[in-house]
Protein backbone atom coordinates (compact mmCIF):
# COMPACT_ATOMS: atom_id res chain seq x y z
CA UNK A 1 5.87 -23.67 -24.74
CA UNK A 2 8.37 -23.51 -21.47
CA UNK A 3 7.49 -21.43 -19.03
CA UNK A 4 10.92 -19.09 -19.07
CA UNK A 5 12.77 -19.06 -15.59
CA UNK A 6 15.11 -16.42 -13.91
CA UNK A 7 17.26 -16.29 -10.77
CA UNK A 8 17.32 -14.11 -7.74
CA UNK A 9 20.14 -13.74 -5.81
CA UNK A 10 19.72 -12.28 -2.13
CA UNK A 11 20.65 -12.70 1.36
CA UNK A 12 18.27 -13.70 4.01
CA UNK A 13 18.85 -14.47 7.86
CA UNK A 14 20.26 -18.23 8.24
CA UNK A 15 18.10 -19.42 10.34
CA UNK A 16 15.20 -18.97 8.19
CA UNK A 17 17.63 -19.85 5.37
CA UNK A 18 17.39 -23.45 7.26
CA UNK A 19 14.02 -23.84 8.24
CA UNK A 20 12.66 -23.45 4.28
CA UNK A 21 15.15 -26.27 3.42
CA UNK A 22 14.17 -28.63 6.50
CA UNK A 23 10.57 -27.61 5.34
CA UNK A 24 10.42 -28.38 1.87
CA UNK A 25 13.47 -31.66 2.56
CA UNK A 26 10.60 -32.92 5.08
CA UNK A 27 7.75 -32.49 2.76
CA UNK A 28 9.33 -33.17 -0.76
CA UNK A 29 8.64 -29.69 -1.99
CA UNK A 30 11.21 -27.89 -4.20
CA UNK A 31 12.88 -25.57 -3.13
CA UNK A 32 12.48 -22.72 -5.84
CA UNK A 33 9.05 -23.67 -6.41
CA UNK A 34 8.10 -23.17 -2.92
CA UNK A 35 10.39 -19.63 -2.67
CA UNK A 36 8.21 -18.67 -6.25
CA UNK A 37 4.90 -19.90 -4.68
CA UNK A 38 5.81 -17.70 -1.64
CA UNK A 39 6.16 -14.58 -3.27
CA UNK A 40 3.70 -14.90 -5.68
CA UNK A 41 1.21 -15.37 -2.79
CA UNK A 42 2.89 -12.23 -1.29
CA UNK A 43 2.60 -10.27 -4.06
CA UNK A 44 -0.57 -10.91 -4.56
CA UNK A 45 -1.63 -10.06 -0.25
CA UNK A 46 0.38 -6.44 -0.96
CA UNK A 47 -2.12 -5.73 -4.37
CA UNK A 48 -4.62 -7.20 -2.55
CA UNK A 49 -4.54 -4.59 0.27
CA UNK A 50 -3.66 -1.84 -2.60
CA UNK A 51 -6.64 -2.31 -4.36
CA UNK A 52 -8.82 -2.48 -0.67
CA UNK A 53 -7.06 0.77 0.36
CA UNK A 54 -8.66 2.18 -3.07
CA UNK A 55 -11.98 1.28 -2.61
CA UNK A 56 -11.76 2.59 0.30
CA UNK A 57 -10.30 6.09 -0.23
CA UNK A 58 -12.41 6.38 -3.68
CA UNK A 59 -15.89 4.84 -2.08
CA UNK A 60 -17.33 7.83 -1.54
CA UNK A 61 -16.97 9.73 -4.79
CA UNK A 62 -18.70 6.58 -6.14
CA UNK A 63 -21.91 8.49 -6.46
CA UNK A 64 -20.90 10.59 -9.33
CA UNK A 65 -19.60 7.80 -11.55
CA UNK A 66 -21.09 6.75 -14.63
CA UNK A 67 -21.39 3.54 -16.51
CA UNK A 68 -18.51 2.92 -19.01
CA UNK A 69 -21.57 3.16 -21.28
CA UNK A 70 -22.91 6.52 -20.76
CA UNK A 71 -19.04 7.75 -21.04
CA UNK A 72 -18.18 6.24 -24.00
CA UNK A 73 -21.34 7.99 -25.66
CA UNK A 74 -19.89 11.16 -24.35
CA UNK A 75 -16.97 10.58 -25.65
CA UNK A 76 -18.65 9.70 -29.09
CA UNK A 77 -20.73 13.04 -29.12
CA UNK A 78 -17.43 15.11 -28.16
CA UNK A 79 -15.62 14.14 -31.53
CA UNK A 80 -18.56 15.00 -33.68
């Protein structure tokens, strides 16, 4: 099946405007695949540091968790 495609329109500052065309002209890259690569990758940086800022903030009430398993068996007991 094809992959289904959508367009973004927005306005960024000419120059860089320029040096991503020269960039992906010089190397033979498209130029939406590169702009999609780009903010996948940046997408994936900003959860990235979501999911570190997390750990870190829930890290220390990590002592009182159970396993999934021992919850679920809770859970279990509390609807009998």
């Amino acid at each position: 099946m094809k992959e289904q495609k959508a367009s973004l329109a927005f306005k960024i500052d000419v120059r860089l405007a320029d040096r991503v065309r020269s960039f992906c002209r010089e190397r033979g890259v498209k130029y939406g695949f590169f702009i999609e690569k780009a903010l996948e990758e940046r997408l994936q940086r900003e959860e990235l540091k979501e999911d570190l800022l997390d750990l870190k903030v829930l890290r220390p009430s990590e002592k009182e968790a159970v396993s999934l398993e021992d919850y679920l068996k809770d859970k279990a007991h509390e609807r009998l």
